[in-house]
PDB file of N, CA and C in Angstrom:
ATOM      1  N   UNK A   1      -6.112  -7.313 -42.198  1.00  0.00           N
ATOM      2  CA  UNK A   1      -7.178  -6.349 -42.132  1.00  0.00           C
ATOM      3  C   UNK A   1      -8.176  -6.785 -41.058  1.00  0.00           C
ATOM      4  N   UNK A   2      -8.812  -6.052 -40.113  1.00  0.00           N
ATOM      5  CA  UNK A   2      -9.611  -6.327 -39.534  1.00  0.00           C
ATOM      6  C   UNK A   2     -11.031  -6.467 -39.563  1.00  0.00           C
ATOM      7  N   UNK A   3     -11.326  -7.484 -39.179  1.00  0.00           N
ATOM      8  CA  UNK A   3     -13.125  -7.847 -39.787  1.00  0.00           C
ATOM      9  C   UNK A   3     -13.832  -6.985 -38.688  1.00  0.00           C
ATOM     10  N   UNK A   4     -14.683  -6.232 -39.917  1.00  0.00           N
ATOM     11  CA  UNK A   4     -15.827  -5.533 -39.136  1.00  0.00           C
ATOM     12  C   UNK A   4     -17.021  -6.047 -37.936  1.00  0.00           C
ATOM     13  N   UNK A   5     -17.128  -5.331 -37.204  1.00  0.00           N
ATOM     14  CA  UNK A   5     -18.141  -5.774 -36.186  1.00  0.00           C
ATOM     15  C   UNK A   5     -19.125  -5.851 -36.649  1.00  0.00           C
ATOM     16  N   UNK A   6     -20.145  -6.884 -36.435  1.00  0.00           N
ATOM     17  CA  UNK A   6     -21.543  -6.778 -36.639  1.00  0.00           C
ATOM     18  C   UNK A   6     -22.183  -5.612 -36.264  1.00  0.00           C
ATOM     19  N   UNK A   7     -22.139  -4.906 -34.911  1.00  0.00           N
ATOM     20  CA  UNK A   7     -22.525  -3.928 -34.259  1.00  0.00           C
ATOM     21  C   UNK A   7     -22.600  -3.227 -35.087  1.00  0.00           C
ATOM     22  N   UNK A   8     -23.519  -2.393 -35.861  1.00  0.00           N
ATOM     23  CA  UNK A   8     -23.464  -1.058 -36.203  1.00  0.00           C
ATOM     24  C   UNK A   8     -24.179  -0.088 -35.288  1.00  0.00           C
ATOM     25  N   UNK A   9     -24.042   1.287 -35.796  1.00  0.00           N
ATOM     26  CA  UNK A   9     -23.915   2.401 -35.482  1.00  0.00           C
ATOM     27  C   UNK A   9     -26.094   2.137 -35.189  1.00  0.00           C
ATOM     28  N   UNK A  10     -26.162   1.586 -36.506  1.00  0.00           N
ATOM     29  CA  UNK A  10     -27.436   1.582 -36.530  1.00  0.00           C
ATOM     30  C   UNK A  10     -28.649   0.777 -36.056  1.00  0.00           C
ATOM     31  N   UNK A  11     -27.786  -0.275 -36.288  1.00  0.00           N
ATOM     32  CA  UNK A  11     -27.971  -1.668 -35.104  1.00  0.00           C
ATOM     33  C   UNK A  11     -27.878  -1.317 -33.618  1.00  0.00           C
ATOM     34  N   UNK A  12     -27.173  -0.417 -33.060  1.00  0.00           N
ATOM     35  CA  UNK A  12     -27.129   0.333 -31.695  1.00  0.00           C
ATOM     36  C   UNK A  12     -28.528   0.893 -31.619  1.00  0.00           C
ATOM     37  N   UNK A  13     -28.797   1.828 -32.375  1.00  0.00           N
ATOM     38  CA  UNK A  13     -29.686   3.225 -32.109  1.00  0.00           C
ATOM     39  C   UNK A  13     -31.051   2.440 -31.324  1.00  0.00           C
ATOM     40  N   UNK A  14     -31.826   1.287 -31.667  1.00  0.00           N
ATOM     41  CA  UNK A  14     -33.007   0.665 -31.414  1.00  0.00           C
ATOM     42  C   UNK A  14     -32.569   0.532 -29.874  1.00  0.00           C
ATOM     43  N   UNK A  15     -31.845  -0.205 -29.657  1.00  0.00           N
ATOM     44  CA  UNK A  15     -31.805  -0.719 -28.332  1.00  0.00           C
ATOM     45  C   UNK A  15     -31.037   0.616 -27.478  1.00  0.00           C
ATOM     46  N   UNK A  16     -30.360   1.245 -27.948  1.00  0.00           N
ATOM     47  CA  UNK A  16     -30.175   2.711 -27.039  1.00  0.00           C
ATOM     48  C   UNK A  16     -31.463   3.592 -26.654  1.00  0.00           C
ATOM     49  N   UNK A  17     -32.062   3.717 -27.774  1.00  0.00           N
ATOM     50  CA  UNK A  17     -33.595   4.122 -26.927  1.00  0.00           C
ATOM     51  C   UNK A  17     -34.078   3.494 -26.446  1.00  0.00           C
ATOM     52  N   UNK A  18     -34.388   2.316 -26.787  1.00  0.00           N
ATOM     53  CA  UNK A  18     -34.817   1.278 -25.373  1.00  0.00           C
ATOM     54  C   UNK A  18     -34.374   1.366 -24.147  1.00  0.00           C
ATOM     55  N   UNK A  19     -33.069   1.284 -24.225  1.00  0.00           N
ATOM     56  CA  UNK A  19     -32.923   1.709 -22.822  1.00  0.00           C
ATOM     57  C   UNK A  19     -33.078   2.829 -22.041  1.00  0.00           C
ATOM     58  N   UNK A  20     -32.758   4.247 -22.569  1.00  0.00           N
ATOM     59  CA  UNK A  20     -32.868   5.049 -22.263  1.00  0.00           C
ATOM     60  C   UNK A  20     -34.850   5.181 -22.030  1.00  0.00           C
ATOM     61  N   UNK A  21     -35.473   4.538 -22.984  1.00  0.00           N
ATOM     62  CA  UNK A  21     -37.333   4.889 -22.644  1.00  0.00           C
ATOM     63  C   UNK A  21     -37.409   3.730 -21.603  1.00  0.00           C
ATOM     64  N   UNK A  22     -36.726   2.834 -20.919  1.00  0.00           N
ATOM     65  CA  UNK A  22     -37.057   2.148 -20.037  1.00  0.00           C
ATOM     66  C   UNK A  22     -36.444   2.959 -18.615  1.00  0.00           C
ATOM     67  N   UNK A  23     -35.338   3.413 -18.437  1.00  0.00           N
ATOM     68  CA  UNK A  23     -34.360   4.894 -17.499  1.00  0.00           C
ATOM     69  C   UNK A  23     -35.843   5.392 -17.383  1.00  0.00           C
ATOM     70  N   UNK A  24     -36.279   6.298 -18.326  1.00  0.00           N
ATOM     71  CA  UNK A  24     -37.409   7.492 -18.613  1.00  0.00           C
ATOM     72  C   UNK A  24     -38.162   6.837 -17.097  1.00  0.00           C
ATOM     73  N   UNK A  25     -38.851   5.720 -17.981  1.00  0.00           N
ATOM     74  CA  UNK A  25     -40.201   5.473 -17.522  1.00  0.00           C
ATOM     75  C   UNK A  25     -39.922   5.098 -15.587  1.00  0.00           C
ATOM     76  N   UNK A  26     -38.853   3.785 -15.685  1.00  0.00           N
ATOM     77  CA  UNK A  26     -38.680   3.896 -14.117  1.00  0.00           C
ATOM     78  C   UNK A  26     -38.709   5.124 -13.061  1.00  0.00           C
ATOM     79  N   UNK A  27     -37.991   6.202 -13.530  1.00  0.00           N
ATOM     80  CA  UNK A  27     -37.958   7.546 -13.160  1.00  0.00           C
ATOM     81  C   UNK A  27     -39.113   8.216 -12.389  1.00  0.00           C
ATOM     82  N   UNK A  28     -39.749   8.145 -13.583  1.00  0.00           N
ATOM     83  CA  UNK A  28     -41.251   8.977 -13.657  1.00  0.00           C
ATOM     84  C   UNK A  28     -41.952   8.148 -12.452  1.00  0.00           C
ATOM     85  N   UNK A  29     -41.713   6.405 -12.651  1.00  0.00           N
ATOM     86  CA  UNK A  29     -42.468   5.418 -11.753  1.00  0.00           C
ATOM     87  C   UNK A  29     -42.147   6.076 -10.455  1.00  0.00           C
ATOM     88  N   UNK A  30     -41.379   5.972 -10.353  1.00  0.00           N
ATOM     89  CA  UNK A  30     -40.086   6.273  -8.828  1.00  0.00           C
ATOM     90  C   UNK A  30     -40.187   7.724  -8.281  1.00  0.00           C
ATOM     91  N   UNK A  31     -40.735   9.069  -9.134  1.00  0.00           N
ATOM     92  CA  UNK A  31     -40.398   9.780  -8.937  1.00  0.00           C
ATOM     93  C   UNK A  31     -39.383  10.954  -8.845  1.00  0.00           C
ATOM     94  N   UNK A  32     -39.913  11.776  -8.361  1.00  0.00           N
ATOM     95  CA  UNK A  32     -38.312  12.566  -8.558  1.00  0.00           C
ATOM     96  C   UNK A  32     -38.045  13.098  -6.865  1.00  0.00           C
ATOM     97  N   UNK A  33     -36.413  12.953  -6.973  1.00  0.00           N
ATOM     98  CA  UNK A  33     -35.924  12.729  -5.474  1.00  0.00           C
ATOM     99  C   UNK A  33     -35.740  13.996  -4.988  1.00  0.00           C
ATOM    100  N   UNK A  34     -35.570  15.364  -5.847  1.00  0.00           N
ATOM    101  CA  UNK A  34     -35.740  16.176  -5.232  1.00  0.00           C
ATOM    102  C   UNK A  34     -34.575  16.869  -4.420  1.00  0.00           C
ATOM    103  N   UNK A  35     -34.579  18.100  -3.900  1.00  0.00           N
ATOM    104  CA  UNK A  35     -33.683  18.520  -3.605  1.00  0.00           C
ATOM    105  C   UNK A  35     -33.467  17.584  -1.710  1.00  0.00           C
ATOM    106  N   UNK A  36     -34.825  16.902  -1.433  1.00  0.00           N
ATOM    107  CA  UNK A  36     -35.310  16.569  -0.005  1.00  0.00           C
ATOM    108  C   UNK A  36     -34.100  14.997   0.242  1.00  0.00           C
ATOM    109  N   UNK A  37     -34.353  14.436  -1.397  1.00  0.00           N
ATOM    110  CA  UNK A  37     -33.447  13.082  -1.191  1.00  0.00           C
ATOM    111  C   UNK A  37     -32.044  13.185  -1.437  1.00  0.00           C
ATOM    112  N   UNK A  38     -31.589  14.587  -2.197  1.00  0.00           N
ATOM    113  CA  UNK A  38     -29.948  14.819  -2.168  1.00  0.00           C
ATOM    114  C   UNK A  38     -29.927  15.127  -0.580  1.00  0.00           C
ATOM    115  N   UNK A  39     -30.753  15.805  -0.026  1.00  0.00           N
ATOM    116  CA  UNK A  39     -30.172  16.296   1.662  1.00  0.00           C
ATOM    117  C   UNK A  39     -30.285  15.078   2.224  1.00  0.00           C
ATOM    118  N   UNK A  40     -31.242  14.757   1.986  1.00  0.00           N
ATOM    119  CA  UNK A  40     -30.963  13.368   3.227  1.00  0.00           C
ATOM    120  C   UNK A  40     -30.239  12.545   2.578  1.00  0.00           C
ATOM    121  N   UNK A  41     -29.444  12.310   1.513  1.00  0.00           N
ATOM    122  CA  UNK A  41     -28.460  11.163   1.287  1.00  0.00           C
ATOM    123  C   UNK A  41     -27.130  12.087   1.716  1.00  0.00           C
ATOM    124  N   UNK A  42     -27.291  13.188   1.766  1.00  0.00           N
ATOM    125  CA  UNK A  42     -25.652  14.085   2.133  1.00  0.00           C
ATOM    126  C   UNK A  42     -25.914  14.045   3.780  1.00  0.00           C
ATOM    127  N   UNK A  43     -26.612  14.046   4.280  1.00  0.00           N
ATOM    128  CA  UNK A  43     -26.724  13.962   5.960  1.00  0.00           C
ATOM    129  C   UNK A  43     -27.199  12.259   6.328  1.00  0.00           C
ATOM    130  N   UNK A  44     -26.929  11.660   5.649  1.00  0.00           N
ATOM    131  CA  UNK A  44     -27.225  10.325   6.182  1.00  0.00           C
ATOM    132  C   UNK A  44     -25.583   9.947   5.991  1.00  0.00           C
ATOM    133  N   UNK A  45     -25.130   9.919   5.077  1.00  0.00           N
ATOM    134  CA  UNK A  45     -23.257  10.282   5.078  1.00  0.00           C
ATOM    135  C   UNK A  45     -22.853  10.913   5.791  1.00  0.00           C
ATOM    136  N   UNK A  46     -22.845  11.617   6.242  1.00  0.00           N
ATOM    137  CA  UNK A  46     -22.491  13.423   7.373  1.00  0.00           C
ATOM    138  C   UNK A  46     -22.437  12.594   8.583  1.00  0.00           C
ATOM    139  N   UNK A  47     -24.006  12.045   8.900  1.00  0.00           N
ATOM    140  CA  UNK A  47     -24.289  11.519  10.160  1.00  0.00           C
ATOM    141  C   UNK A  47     -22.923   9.897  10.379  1.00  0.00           C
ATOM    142  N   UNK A  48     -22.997   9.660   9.359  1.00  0.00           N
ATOM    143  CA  UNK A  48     -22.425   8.081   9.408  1.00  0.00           C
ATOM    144  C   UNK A  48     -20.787   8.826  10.012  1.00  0.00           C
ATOM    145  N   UNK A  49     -20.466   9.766   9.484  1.00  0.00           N
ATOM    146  CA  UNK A  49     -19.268  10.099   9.609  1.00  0.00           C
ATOM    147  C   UNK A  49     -18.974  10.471  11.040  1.00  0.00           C
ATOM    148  N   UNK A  50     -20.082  11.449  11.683  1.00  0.00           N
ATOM    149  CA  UNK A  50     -19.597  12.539  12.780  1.00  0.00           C
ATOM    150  C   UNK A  50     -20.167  11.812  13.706  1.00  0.00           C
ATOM    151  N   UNK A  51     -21.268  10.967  14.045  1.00  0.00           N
ATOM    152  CA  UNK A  51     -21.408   9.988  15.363  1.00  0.00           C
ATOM    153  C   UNK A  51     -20.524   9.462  16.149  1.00  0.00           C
ATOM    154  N   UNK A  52     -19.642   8.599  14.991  1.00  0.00           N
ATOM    155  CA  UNK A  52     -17.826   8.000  15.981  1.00  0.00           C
ATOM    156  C   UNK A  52     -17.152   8.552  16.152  1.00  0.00           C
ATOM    157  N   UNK A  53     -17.287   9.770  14.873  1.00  0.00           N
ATOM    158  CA  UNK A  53     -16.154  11.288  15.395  1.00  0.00           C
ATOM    159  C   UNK A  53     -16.530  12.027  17.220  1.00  0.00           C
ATOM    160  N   UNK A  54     -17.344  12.522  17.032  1.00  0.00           N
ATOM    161  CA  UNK A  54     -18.151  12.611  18.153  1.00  0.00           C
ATOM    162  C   UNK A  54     -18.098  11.737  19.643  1.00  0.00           C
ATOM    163  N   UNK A  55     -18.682  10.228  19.266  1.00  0.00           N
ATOM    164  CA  UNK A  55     -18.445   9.018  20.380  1.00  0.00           C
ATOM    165  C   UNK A  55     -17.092   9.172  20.683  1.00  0.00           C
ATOM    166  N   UNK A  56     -15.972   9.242  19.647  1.00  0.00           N
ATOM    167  CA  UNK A  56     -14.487   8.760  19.904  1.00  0.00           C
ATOM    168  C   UNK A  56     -13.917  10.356  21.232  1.00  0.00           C
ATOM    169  N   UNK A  57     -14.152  11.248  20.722  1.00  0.00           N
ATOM    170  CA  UNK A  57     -14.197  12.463  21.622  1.00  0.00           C
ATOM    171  C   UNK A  57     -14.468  12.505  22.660  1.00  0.00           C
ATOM    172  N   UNK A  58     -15.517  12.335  23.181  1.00  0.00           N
ATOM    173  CA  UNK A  58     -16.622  12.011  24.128  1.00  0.00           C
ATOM    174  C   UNK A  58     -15.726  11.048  25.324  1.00  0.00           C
ATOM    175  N   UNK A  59     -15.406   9.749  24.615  1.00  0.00           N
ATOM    176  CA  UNK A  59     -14.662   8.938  25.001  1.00  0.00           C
ATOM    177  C   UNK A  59     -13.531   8.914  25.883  1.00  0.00           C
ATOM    178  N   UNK A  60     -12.752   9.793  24.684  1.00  0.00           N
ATOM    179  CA  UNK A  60     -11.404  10.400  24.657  1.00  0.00           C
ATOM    180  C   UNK A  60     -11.377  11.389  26.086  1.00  0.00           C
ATOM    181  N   UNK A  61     -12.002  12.128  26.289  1.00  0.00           N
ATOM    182  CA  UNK A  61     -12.283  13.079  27.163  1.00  0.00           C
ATOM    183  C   UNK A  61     -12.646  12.654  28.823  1.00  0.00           C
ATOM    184  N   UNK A  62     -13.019  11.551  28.513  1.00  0.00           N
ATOM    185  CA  UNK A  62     -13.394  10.668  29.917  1.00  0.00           C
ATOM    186  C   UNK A  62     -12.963  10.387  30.239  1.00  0.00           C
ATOM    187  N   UNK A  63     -11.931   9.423  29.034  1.00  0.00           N
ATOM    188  CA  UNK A  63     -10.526   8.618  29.655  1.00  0.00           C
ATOM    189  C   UNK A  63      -9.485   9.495  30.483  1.00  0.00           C
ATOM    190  N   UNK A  64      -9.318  10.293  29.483  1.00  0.00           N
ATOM    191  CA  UNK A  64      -8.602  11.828  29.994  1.00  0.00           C
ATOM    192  C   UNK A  64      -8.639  12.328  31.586  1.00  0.00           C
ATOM    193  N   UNK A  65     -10.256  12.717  31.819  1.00  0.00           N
ATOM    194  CA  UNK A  65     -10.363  13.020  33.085  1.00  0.00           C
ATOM    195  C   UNK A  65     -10.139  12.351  34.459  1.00  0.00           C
ATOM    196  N   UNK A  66     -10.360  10.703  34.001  1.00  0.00           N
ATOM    197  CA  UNK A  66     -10.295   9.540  35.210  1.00  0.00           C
ATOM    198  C   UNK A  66      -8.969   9.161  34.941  1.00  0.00           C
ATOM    199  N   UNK A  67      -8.300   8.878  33.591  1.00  0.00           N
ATOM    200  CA  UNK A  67      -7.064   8.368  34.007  1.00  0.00           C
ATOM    201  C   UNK A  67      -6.054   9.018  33.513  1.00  0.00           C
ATOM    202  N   UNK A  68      -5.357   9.820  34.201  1.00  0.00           N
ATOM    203  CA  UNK A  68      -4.023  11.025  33.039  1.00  0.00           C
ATOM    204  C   UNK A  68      -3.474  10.425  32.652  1.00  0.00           C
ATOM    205  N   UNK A  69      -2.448  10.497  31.574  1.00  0.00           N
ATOM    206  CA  UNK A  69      -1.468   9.798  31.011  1.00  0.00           C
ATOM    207  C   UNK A  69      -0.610  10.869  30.013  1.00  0.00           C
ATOM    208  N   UNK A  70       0.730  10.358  29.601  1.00  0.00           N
ATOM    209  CA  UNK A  70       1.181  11.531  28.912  1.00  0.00           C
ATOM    210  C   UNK A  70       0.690  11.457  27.311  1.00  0.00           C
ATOM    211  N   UNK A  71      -0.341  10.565  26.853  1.00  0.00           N
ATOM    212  CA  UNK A  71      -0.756  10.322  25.945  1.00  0.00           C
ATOM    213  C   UNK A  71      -2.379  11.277  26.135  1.00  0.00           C
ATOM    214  N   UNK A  72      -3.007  12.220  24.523  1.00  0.00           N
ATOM    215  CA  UNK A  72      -4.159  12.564  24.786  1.00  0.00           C
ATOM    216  C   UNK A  72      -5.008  11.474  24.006  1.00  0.00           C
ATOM    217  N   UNK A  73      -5.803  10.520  25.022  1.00  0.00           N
ATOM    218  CA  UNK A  73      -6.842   9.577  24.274  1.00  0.00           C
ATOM    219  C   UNK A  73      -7.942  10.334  23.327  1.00  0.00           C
ATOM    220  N   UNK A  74      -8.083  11.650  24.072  1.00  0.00           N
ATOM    221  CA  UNK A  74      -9.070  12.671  23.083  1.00  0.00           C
ATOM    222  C   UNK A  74      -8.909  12.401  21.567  1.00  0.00           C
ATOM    223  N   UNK A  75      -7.496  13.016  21.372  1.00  0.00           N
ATOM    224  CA  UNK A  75      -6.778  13.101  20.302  1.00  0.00           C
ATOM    225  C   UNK A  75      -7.094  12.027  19.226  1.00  0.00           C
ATOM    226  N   UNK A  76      -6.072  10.909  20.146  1.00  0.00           N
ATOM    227  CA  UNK A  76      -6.134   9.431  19.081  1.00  0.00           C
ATOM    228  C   UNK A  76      -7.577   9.297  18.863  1.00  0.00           C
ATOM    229  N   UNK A  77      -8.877   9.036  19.975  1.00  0.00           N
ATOM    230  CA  UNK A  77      -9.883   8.434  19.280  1.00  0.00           C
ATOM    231  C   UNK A  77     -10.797   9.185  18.517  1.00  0.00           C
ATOM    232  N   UNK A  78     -10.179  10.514  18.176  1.00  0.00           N
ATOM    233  CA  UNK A  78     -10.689  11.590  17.840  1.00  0.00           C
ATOM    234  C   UNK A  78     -10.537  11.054  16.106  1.00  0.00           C
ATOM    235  N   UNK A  79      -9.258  11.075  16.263  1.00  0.00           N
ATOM    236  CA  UNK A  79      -9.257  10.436  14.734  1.00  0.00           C
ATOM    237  C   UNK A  79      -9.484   8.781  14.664  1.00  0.00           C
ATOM    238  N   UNK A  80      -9.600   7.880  15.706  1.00  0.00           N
ATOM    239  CA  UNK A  80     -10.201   6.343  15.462  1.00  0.00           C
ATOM    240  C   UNK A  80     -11.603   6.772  15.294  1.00  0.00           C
ATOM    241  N   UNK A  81     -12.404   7.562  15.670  1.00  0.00           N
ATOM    242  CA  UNK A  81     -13.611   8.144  15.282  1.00  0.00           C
ATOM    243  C   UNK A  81     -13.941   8.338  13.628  1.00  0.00           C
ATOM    244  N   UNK A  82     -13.013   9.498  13.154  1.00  0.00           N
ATOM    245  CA  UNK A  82     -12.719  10.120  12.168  1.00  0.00           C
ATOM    246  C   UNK A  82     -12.856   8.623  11.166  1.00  0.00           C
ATOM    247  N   UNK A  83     -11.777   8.245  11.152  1.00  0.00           N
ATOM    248  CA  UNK A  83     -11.317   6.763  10.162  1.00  0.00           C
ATOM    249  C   UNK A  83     -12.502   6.296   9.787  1.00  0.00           C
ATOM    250  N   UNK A  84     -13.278   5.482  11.542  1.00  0.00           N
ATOM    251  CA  UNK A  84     -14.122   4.308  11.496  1.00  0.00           C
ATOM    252  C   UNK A  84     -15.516   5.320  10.882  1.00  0.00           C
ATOM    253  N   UNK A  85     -15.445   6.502  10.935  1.00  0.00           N
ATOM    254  CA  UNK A  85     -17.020   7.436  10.291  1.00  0.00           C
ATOM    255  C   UNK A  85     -16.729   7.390   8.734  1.00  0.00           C
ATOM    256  N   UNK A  86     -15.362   7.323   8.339  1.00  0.00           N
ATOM    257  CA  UNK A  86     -15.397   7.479   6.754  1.00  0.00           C
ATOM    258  C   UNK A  86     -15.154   6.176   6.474  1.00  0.00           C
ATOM    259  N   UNK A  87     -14.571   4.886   6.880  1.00  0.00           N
ATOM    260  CA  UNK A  87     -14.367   3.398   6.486  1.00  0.00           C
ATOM    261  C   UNK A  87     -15.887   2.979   6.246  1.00  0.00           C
ATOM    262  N   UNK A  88     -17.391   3.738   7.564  1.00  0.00           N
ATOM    263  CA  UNK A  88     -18.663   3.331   7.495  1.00  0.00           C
ATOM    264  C   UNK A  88     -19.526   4.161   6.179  1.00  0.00           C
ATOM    265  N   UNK A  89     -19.010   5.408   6.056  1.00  0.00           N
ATOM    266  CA  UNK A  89     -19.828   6.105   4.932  1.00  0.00           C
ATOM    267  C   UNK A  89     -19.082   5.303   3.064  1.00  0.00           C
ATOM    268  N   UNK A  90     -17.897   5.441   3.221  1.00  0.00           N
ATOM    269  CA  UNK A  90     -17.105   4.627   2.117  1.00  0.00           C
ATOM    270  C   UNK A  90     -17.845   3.051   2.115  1.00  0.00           C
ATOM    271  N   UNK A  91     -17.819   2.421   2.762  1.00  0.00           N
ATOM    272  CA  UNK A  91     -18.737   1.364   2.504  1.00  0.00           C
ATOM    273  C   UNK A  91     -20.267   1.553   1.948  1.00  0.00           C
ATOM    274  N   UNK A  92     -20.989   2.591   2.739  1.00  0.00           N
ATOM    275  CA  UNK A  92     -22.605   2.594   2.031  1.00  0.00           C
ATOM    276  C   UNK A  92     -22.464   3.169   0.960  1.00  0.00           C
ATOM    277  N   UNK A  93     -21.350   3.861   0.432  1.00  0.00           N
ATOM    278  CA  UNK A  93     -21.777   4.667  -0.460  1.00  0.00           C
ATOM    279  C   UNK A  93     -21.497   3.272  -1.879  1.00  0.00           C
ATOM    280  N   UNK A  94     -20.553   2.729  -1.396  1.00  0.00           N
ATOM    281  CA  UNK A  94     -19.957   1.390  -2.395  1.00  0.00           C
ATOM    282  C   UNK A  94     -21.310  -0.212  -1.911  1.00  0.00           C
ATOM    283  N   UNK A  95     -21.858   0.208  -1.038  1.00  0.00           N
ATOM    284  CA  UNK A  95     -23.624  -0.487  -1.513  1.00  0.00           C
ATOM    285  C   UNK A  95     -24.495   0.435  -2.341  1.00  0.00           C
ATOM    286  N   UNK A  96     -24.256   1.377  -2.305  1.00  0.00           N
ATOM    287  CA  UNK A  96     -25.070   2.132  -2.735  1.00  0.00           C
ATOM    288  C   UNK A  96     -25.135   1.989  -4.541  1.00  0.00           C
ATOM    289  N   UNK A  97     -24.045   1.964  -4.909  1.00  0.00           N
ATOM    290  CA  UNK A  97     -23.257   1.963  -6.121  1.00  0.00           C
ATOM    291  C   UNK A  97     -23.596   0.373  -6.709  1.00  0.00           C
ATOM    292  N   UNK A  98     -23.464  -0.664  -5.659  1.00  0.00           N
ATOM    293  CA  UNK A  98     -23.540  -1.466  -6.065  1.00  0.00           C
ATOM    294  C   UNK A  98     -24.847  -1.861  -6.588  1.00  0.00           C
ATOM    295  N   UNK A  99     -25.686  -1.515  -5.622  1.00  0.00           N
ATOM    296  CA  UNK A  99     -27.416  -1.661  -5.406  1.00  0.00           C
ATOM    297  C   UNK A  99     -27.488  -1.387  -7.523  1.00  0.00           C
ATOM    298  N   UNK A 100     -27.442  -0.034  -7.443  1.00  0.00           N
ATOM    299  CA  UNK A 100     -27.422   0.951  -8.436  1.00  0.00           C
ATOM    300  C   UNK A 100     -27.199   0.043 -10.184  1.00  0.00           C
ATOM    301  N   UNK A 101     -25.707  -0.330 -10.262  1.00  0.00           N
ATOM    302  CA  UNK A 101     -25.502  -1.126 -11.034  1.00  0.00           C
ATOM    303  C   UNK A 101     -26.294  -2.503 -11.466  1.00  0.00           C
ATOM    304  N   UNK A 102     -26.385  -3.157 -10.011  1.00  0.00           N
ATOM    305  CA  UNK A 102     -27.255  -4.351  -9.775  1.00  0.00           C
ATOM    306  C   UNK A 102     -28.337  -3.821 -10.484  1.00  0.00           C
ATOM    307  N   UNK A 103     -29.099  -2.853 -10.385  1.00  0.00           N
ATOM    308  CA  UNK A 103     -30.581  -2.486 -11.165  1.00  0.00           C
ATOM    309  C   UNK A 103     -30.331  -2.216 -12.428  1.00  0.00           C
ATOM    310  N   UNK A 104     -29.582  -1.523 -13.208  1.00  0.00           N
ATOM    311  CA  UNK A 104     -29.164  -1.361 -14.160  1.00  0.00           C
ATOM    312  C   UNK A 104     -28.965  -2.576 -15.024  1.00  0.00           C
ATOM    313  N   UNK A 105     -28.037  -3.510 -14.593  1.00  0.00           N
ATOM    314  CA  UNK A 105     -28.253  -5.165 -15.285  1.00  0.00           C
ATOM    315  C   UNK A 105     -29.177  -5.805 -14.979  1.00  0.00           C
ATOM    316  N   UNK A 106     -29.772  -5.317 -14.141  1.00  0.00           N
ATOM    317  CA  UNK A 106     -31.334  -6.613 -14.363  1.00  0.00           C
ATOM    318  C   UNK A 106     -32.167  -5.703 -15.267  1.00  0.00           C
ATOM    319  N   UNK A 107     -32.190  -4.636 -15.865  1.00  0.00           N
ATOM    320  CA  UNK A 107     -33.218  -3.907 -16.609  1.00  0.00           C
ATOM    321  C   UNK A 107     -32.335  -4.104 -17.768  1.00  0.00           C
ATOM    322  N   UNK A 108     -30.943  -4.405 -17.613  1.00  0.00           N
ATOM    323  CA  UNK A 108     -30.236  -5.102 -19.773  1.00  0.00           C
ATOM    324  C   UNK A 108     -30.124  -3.692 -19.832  1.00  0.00           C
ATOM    325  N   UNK A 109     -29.598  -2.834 -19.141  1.00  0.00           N
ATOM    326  CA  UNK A 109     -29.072  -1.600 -19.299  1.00  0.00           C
ATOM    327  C   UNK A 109     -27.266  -1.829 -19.592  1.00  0.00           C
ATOM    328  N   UNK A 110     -26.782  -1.287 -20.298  1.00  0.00           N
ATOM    329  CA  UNK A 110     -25.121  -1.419 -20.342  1.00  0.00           C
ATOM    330  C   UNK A 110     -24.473  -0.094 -20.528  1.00  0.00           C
ATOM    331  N   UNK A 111     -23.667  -0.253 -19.527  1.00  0.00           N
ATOM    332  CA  UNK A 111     -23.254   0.798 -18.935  1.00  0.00           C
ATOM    333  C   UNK A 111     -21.435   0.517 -19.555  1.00  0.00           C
ATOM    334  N   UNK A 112     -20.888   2.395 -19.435  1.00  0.00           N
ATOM    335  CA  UNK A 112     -19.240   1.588 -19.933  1.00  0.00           C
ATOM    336  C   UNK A 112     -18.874   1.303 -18.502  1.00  0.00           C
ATOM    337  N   UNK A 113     -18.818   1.609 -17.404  1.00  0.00           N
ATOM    338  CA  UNK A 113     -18.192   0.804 -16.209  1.00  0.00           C
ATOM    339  C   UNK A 113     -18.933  -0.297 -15.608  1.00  0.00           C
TER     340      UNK A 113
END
């Protein structure tokens, strides 16, 4: 038979509002982000992405004009652009996440992931 957990249901409830009235209060501290901080976190991603997309083009197009070849450099660095804009947004977004969590355990917040 298996021995019961100490944990109860009820033994939870204290420290679940705790955490959640400590969430609350940081919030309120911090503010609210608004529709101004979803746009600029979706165009600060956007931007991370389409700069090398963009540079790699740019590039591509130069090479193109000064040196022909039966290869289009446009093309390839069009997508080495592409890659290196989502390898740079996939990384901030996984600081971002991390940052996130990191605050969460220093405030004794527990999270299931």
């Amino acid at each position: 038979m298996e021995k019961k957990s100490e944990e109860t249901p009820e033994r939870d409830f204290p420290d679940s509002v705790h955490v959640r009235e400590q969430r609350m209060l940081r919030a309120r501290k911090k503010g609210k982000g608004g529709i101004w901080f979803g746009l600029g976190t979706f165009g600060q991603i956007g931007w991370s992405v389409a700069i090398p997309t963009v540079a790699g083009i740019f590039l591509g197009i130069w090479i193109d004009m000064n040196w022909p070849s039966p290869w289009s450099w446009t093309l390839m660095l069009l997508a080495a652009g592409l890659a290196a804009g989502c390898a740079n947004a996939w990384f901030w977004v996984q600081k971002e996440r991390r940052a996130i969590s990191r605050s969460r355990e220093d405030n004794g917040e527990h999270h299931g992931k």
